[in-house]
Every structure is written in C-alpha cells, then in structure tokens.
Protein backbone atom coordinates (compact mmCIF):
# COMPACT_ATOMS: atom_id res chain seq x y z
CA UNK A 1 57.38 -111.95 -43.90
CA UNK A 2 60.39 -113.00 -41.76
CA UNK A 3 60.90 -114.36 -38.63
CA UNK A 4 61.06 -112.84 -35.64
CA UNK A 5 63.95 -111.88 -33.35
CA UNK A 6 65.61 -115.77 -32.14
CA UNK A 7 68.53 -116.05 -29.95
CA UNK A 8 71.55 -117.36 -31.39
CA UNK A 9 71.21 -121.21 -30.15
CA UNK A 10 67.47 -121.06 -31.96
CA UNK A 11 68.27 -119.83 -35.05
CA UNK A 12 71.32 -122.52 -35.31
CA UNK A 13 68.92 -125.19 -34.82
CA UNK A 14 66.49 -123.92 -36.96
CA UNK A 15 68.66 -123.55 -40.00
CA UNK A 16 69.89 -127.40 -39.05
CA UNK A 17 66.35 -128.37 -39.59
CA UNK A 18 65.96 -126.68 -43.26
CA UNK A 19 68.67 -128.71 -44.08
CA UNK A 20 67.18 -131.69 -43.25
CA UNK A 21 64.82 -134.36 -45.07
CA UNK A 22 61.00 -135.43 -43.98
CA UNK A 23 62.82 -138.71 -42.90
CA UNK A 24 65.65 -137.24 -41.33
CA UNK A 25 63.50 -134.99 -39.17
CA UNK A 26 61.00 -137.74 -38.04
CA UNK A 27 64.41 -139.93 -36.79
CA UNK A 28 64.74 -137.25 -34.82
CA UNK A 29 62.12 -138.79 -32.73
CA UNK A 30 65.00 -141.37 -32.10
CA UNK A 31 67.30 -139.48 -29.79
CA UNK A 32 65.78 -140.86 -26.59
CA UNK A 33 65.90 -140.04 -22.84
CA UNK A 34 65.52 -143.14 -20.67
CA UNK A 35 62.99 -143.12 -17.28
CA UNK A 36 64.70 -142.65 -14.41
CA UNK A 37 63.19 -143.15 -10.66
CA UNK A 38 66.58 -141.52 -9.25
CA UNK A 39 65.06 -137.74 -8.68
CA UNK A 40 67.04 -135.42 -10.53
CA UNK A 41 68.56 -132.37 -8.82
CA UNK A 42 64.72 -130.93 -8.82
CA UNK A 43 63.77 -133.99 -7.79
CA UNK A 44 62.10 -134.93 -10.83
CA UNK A 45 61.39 -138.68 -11.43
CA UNK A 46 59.99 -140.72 -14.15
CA UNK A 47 58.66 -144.37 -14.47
CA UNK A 48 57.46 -145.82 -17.98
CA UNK A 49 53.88 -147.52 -17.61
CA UNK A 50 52.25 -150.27 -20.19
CA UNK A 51 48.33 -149.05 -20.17
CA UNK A 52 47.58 -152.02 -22.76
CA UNK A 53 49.15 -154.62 -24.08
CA UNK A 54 46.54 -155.72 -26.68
CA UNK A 55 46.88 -151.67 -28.02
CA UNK A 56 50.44 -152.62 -29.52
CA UNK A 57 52.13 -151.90 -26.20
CA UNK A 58 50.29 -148.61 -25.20
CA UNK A 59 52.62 -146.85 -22.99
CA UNK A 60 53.20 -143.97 -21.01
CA UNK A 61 55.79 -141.99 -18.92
CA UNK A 62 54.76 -140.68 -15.68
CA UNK A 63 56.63 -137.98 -14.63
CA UNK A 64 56.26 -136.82 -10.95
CA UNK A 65 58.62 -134.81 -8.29
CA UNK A 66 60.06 -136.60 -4.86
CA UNK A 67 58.43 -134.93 -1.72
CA UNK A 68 61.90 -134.15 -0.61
CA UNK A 69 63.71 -130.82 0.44
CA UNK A 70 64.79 -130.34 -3.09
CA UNK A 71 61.38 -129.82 -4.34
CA UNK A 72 60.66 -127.44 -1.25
CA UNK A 73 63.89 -125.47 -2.44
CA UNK A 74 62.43 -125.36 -5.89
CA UNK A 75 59.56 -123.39 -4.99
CA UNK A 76 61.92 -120.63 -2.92
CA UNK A 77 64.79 -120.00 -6.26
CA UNK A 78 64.59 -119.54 -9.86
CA UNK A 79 61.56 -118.35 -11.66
CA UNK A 80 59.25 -120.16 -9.90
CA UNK A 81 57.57 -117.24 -8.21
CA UNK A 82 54.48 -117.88 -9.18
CA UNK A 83 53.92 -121.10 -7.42
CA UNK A 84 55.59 -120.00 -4.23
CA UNK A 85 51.98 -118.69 -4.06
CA UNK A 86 50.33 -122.02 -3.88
CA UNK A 87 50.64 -123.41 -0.19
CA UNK A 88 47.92 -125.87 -1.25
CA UNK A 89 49.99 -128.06 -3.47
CA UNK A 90 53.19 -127.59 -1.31
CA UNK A 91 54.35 -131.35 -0.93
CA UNK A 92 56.22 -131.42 2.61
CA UNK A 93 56.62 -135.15 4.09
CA UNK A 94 52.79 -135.03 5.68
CA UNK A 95 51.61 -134.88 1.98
CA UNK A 96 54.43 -136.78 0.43
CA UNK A 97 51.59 -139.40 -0.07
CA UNK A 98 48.78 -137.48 -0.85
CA UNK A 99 47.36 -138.17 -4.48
CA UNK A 100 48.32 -134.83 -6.94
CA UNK A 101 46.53 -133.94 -9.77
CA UNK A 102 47.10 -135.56 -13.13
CA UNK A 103 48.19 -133.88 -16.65
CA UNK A 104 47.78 -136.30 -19.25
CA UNK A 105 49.89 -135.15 -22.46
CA UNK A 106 49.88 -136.13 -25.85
CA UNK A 107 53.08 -135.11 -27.41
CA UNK A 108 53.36 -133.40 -30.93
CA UNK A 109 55.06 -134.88 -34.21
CA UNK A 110 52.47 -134.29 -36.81
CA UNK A 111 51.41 -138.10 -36.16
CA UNK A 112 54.13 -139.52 -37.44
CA UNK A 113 57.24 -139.40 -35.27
CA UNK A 114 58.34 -138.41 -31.30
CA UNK A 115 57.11 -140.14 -28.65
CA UNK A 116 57.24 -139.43 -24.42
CA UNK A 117 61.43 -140.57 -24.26
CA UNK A 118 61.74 -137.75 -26.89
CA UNK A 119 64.49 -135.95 -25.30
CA UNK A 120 62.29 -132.55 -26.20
CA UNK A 121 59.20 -133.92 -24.97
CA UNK A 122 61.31 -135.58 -21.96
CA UNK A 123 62.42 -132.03 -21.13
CA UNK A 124 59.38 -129.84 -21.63
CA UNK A 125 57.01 -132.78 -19.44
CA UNK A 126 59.64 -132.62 -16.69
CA UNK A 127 59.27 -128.56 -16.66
CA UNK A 128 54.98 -128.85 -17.08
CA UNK A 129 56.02 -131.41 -13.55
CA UNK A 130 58.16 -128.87 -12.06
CA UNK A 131 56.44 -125.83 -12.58
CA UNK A 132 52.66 -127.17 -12.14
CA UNK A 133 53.27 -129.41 -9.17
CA UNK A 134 51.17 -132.53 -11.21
CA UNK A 135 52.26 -135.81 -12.12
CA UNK A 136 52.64 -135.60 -15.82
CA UNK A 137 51.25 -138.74 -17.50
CA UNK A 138 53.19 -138.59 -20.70
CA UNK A 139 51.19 -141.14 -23.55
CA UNK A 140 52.86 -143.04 -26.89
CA UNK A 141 50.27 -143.27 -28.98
CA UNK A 142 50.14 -145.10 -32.53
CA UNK A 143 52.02 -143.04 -34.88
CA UNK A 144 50.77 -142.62 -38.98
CA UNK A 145 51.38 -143.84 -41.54
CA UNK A 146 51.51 -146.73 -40.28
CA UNK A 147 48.29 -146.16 -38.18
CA UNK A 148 45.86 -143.48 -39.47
CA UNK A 149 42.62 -141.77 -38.27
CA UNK A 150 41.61 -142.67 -35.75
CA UNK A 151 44.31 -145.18 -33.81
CA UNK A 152 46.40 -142.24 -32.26
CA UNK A 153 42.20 -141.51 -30.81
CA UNK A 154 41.74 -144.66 -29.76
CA UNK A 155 44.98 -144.92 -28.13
CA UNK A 156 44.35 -141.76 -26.29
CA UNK A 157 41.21 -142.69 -24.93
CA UNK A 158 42.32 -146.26 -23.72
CA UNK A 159 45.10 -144.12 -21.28
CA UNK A 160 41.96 -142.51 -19.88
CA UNK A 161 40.42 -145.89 -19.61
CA UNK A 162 43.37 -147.26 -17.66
CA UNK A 163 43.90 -144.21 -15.34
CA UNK A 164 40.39 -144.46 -14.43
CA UNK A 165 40.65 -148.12 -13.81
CA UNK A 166 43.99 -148.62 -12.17
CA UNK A 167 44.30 -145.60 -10.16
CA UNK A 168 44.55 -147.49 -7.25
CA UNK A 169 47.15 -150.22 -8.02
CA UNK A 170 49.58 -148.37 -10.37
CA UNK A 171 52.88 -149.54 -9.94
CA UNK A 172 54.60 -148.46 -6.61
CA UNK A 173 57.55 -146.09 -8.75
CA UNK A 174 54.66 -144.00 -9.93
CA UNK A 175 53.64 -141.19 -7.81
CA UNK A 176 49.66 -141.44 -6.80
CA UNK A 177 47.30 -139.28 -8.68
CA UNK A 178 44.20 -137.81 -7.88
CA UNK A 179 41.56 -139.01 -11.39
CA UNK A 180 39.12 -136.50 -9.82
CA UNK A 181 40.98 -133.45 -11.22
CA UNK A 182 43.03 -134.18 -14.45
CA UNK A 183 43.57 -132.20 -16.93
CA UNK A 184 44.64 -133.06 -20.66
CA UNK A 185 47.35 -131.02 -22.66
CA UNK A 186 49.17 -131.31 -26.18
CA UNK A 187 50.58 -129.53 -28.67
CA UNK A 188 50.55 -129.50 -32.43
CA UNK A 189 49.26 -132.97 -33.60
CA UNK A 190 48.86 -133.79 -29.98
CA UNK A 191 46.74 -130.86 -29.00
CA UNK A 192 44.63 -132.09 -32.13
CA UNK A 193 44.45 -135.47 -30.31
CA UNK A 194 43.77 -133.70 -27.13
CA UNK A 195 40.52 -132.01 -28.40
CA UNK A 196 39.38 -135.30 -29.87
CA UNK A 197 40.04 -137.15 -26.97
CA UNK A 198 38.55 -134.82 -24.52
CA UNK A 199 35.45 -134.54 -26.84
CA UNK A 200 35.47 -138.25 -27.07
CA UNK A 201 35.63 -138.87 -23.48
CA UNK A 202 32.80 -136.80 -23.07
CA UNK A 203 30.31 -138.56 -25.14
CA UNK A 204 31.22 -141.86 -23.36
CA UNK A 205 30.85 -139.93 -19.78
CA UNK A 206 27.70 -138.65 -20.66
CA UNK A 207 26.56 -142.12 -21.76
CA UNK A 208 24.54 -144.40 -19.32
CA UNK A 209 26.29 -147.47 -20.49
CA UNK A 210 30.12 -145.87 -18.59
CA UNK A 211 31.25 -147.86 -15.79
CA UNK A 212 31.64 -145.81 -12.57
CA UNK A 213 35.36 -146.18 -12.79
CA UNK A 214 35.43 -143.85 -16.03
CA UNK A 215 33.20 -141.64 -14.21
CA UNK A 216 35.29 -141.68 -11.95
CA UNK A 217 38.36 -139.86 -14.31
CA UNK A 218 36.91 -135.61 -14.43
CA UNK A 219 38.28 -133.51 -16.84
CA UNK A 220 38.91 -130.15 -15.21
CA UNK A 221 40.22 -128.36 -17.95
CA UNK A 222 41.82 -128.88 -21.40
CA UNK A 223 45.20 -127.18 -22.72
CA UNK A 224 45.76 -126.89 -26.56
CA UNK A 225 49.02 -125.67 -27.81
CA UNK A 226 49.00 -124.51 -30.99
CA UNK A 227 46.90 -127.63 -32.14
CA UNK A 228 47.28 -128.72 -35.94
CA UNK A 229 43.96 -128.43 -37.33
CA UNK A 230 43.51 -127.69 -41.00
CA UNK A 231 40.91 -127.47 -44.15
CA UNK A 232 41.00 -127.78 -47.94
CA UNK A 233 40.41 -123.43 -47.88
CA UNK A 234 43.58 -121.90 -47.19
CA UNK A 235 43.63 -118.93 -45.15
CA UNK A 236 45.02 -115.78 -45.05
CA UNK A 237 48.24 -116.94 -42.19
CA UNK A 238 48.58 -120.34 -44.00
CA UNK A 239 49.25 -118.32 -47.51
CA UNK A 240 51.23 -115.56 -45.40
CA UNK A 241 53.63 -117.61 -43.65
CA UNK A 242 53.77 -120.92 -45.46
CA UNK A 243 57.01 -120.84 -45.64
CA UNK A 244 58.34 -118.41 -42.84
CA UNK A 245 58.91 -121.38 -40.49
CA UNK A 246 60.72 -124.65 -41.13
CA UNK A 247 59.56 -126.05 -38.02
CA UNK A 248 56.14 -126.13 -39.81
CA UNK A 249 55.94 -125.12 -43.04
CA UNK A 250 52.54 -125.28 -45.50
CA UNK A 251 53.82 -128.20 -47.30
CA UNK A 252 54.88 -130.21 -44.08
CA UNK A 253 51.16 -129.53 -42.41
CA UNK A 254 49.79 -131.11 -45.72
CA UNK A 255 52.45 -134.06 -45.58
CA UNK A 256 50.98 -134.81 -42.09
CA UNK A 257 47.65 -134.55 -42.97
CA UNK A 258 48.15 -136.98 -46.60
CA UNK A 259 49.84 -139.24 -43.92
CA UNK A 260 47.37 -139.57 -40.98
CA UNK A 261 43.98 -139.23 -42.73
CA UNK A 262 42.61 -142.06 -44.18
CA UNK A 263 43.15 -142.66 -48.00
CA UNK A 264 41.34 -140.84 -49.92
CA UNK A 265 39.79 -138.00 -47.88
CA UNK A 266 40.40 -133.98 -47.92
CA UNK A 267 41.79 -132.09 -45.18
CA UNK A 268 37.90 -131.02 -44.99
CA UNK A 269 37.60 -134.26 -42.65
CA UNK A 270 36.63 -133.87 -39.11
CA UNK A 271 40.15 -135.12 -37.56
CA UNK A 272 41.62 -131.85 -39.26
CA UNK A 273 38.61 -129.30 -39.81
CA UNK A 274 37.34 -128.76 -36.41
CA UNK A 275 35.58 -125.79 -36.88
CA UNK A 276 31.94 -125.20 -38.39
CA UNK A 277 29.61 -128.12 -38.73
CA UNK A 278 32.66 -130.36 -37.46
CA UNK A 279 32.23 -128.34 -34.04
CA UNK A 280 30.44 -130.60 -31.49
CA UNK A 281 31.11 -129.92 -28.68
CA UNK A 282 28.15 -130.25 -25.32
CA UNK A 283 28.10 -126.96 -23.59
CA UNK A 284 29.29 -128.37 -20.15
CA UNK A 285 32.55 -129.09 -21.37
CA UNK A 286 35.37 -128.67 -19.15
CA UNK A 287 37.05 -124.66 -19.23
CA UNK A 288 39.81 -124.85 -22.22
CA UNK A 289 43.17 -122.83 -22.88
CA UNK A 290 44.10 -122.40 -26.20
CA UNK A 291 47.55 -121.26 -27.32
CA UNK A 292 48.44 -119.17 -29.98
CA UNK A 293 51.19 -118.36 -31.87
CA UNK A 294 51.64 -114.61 -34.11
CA UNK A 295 54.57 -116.24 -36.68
CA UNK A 296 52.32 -119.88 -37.03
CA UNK A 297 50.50 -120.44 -40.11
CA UNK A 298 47.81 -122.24 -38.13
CA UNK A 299 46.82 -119.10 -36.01
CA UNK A 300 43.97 -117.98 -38.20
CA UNK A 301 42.37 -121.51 -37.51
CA UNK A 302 43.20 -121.16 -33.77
CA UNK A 303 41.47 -117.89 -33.11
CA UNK A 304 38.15 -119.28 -35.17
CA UNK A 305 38.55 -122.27 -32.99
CA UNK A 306 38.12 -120.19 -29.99
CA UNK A 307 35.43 -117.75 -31.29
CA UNK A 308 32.76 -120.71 -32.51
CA UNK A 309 33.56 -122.96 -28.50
CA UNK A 310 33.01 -119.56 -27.00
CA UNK A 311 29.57 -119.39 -28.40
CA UNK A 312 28.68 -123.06 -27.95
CA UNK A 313 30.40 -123.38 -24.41
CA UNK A 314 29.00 -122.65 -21.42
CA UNK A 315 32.67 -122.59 -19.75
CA UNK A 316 35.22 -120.56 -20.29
CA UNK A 317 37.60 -120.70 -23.00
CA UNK A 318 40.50 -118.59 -23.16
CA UNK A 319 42.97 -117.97 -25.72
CA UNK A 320 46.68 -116.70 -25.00
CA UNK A 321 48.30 -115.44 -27.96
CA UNK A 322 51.84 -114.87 -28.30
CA UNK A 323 52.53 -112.21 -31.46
CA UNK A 324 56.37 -113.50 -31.73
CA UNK A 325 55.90 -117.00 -30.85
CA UNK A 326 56.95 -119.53 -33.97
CA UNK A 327 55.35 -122.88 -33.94
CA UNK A 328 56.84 -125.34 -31.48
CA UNK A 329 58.16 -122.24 -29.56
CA UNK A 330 57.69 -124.37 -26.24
CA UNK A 331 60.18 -126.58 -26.96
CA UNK A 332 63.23 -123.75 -27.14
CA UNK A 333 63.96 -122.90 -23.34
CA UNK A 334 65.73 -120.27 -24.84
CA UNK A 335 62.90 -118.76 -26.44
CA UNK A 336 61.51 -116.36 -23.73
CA UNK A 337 57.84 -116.92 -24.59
CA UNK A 338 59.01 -120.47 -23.82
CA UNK A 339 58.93 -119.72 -19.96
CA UNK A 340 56.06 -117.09 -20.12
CA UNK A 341 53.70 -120.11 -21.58
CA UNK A 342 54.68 -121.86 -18.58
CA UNK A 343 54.27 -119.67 -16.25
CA UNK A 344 51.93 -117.46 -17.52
CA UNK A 345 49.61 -119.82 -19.83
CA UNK A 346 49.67 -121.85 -17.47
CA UNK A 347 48.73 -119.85 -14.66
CA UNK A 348 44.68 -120.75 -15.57
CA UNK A 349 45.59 -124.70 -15.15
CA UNK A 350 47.13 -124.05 -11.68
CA UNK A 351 44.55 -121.91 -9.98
CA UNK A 352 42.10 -124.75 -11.26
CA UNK A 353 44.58 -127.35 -9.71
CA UNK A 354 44.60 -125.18 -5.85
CA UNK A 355 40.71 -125.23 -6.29
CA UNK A 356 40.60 -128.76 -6.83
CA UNK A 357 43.00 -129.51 -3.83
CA UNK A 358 41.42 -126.81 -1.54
CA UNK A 359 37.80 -129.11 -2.55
C-alpha cells in the first residue's frame, strides 16, 4: 500500500523527513516560536506560564484571541462559517472580560521531543484558538528518555492542579478562563497522555480526599487525535502500513515506546495497551472524540478503543475517521482533512462549549 493523494508542499516535506535520522527529527522540536502578547492580525496572543517550579519548570503557553474588531472580522471571512453560528461565544467589548472556556493540550512527539513553542504545535494551538473561540492552554511536559512512565502523567495532571488552583490570579497577559467547562485535547503521544490524564483526574475527583478547588476544574469532554497506543500483538494496519508513512512508521512507534516505558516492560503495559483489561474507565466519564486516520498504522487500535468505551461509557463517544488522513495529518494546513478536523471534528467540542456558556 501507498500513500494517498498529498499536495506538492506535503509530499516535499515528507520525503525531507525519510531522509532524516531519529536525532535529527527530534531537533526538530528545536525550531521555536516565541510568545507574543502583541495580537497577531487575528488577534491571536500568547503568554508562557510556569505551573510548577518544583516539576522541573512545568510550563505552559496560553494562547487566547484579543476582544478586538479583528476577532469580530474573523468570524464574518474565511472558512470560519461554522462559528459565525455561535452568537454565544461572540467576544464584543461587553464580554471582552468574560472568562472563555479552556482547552488544555498536550502536544505530540512520541515522548521524546516538541514542546508548546514548537513552531507546528505553535501554529495548529493558535488555529484550535481561532477556530474554537477557547483559550488554548498549551502544556511542556517531561519528555523520555530522560523521564519515562509516568512523569509526562504526572506533569499533566499538576497543569490541572494549577488551573484549578490559580484560576483566579493567573497572570494579567493571560486571558481569564472559565475551569467549569474545559476540555482536554492531544494528539499522538499527547492524546495518549490526554486519556491518562483525564482518567487520572477522574479517580482523584471522585475521591473524598480532593480539595474543592480541583473540583472545581470539570472536564466537559475529551479530544484524542490519533492517540499512540500500542501492544506486543501486532495488528492487521500496523503489519499493513508499517512502513507506508515516515511520519510514523512501525519501527519509530516501537522506538517511542522502548524509550518512554520503563526498562524492562512490553508494549503490553497499561501506558501503551489501553484496551481490554487495561480499560478502566467509570461510566460517567466526560463525552470523548476520537480521531482516526485510514493511512495510520494505529487505526485498528483506535476503532477497538472506541468500541470497548462505548460499552463501558455511559456518555457518548464518537469516532471521526478520515479514510485518506496520514498520521500527523493536522499539522499540514495544506492537507484538506487538515481544516475539515477543525471544523468538522471539532464541531462536537463547540456545541458543548455554546452549552456550557448558554448554562
């Protein structure tokens, strides 16, 4: 099997990546976009936040839009149809101050290299900003080898912590957000951190020992795009297109894995195999959107992903499947599945963000 149909400026930047080495492709992580407060000409912002210093300097970008005429304009041009449609998150001068909903995203990398000042995850948070109308909390979390199972975890569940705790006194560059109806997103190793966290959080919620500040920080729906989960037992995609993709290939998955797990273990460990026994997950969980690609090698463990949380869960969980979306698709704004994702995948996080600012 091939891939599919690319434009031009993909397929050059593909073929730049088989050419590369492991280590060359995690410096790639290096090529950094800076924060800047100065809206851009969608009046996009961004301020970097330290969550914890005793976490190694746990940081995150938050990325919110300036309640000013350019954002209005944004919602009247361009593709942006779809939220046209959503007078409730409109952000006119009477609501400039008004607290927005929250997407906290962990970035992919395969654990071991990006962060938030990516430039690609600079650019695709700034478009989940633009097109969702959320403040876009962006989190660096420890990356492997370095740090294995379960630091990056940790990490993701100490931003939660802090959000929940210093909603009210974040710093006065960072747009105020409303911990009542946040939503967590990631892709690839980060939408495996995303299910872990969110399944994390919920134990300590449903604990009596929380503090009423984490209580405090609700979940309203979790976003996985095409999450890197894996197992010793290959399946039929993995052995199909192992090698169709250089953006993830068989080999690399298992690289990431042999680098993030702890020594010694199988990919049959619960931080890869989240399916079967592994599968905990209470039945009041928040509604979930998974993401799924037809040309990635993980799709196979996507689609049982869904099936087993649609029997456990009591909310929904949908899947949107792509049938010529490579992995890391998201990242190409060339790709057009690229903007459908946003605007169409997406669609399910921002009718649950108009409910939550109608309540």
């Amino acid at each position: 099997m091939t891939m599919p149909p690319l434009p031009k400026s993909v397929r050059l930047k593909i073929t730049a990546t088989q050419r590369r080495t492991r280590s060359q492709l995690s410096s790639l992580g290096g090529l950094q976009s800076p924060a800047n407060p100065t809206p851009d000409a969608t009046g996009v912002r961004s301020a970097d936040v330290t969550m914890d210093e005793a976490s190694l300097g746990l940081w995150a970008r938050h990325i919110s839009f300036n309640p000013a005429p350019a954002v209005t304009q944004i919602l009247l041009v361009g593709p942006c149809w779809i939220w046209s449609q959503a007078p409730s998150l409109d952000t006119t001068t009477e609501n400039a101050h008004r607290p927005l909903p929250v997407v906290v995203y962990f970035h992919g990398g395969g654990f071991v290299s990006f962060s938030p000042a990516s430039r690609p995850y600079d650019a695709f948070c700034r478009r989940l900003c633009r097109e969702l109308r959320a403040v876009v909390v962006s989190v660096s979390y420890l990356l492997a080898p370095r740090h294995r199972f379960p630091a990056t975890y940790n990490d993701g569940v100490a931003a939660l912590r802090y959000l929940a705790a210093n909603n009210d006194s974040l710093p006065a560059d960072v747009a105020p957000i409303n911990i009542s109806s946040c939503f967590l997103a990631g892709d690839s190793s980060g939408g495996n951190i995303t299910h872990h966290v969110a399944h994390r959080w919920s134990s300590i919620i449903m604990s009596s020992s929380s503090s009423s500040s984490m209580k405090n920080l609700h979940i309203t729906g979790v976003v996985l795009i095409q999450p890197l989960f894996g197992g010793e037992e290959r399946t039929a995609a993995e052995l199909e297109l192992a090698n169709v993709c250089p953006i993830l290939t068989l080999a690399t998955a298992d690289y990431y894995w042999r680098e993030f797990l702890p020594e010694g273990t199988t990919r049959d460990h619960e931080a890869a195999r989240v399916h079967g026994d592994n599968v905990d997950m209470d039945a009041s969980f928040p509604p979930m959107m998974v993401v799924v690609g037809g040309f990635d090698l993980l799709k196979d463990r996507h689609v049982r992903y869904v099936e087993e949380l649609r029997q456990r869960k009591k909310n929904p969980v949908r899947m949107v499947e792509y049938p010529n979306a490579i992995h890391g698709f998201y990242i190409f704004p060339e790709i057009d599945d690229s903007i459908w994702q946003v605007h169409g995948g997406f669609e399910a996080v921002r009718a649950g963000m108009q409910r939550e600012a109608v309540n």
